[in-house]
Protein backbone atom coordinates (compact mmCIF):
# COMPACT_ATOMS: atom_id res chain seq x y z
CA UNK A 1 8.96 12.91 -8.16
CA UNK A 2 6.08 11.38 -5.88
CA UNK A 3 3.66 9.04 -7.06
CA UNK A 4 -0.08 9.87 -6.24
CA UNK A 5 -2.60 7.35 -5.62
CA UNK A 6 -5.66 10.27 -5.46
CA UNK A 7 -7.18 10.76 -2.16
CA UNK A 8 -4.74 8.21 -0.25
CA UNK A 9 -1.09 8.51 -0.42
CA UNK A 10 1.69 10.42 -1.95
CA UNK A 11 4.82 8.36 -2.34
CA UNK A 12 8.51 9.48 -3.26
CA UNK A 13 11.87 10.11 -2.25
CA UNK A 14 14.46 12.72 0.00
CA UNK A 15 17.54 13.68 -0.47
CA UNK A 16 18.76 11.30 1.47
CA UNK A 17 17.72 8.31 -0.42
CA UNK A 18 14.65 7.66 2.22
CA UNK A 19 11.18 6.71 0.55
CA UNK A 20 8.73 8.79 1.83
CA UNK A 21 5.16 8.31 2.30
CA UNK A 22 3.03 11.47 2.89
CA UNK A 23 -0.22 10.87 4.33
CA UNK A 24 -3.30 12.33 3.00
CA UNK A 25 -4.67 15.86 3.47
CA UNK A 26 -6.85 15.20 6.25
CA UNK A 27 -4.11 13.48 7.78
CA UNK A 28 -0.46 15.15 9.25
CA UNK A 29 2.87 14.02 8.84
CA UNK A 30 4.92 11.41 6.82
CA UNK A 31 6.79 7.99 7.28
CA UNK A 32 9.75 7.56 6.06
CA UNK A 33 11.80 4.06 5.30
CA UNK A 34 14.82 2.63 3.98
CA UNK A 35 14.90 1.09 0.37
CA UNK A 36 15.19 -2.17 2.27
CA UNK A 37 12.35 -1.62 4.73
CA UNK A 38 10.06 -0.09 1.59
CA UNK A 39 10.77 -2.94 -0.10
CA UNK A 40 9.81 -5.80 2.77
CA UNK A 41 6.85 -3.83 3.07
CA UNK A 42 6.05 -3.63 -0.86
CA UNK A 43 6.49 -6.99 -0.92
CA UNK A 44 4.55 -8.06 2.18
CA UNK A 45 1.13 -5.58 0.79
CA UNK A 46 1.80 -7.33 -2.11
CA UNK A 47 1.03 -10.78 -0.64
CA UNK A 48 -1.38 -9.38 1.78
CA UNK A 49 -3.33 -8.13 -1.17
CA UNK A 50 -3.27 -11.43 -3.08
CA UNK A 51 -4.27 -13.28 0.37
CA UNK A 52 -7.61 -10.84 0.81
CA UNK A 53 -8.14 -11.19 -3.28
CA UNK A 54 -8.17 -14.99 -2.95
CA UNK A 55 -10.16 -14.90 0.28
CA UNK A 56 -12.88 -12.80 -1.23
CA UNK A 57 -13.21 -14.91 -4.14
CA UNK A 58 -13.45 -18.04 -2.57
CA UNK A 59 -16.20 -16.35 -0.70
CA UNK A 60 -18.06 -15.38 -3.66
CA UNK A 61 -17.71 -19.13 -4.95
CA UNK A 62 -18.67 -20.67 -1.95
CA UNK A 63 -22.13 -18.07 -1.48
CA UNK A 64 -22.96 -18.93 -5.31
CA UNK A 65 -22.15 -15.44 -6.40
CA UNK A 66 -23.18 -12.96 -3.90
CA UNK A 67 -20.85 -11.58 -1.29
């Protein structure tokens, strides 16, 4: 069973044990990775993520509130 985040991505598995990512509607095709590689790259939007959180906060602190 995929997961759906609306509008964006549709993420699940083959038969073969592959994670697939389907890209949206307006989009064609798929990518398909290992567990291993899905993981590295979980883990590395993961970080990414927390970097560009951080980064946009420390913005907001340093303009006194406004970004």
């Amino acid at each position: 069973m995929a997961d759906k985040i609306e509008g964006y991505l549709e993420v699940g598995h083959n038969a073969m044990g592959d994670v697939v990512i389907n890209l949206p509607e307006d989009k064609t095709g798929h990518i398909v990775f290992s567990p291993k590689q899905a993981r590295a790259l979980a883990r590395t939007l993961f970080i990414k993520a927390s970097v560009a959180e951080l980064c946009g906060w420390i913005v907001c602190v340093e303009s006194g509130g406004k970004q």
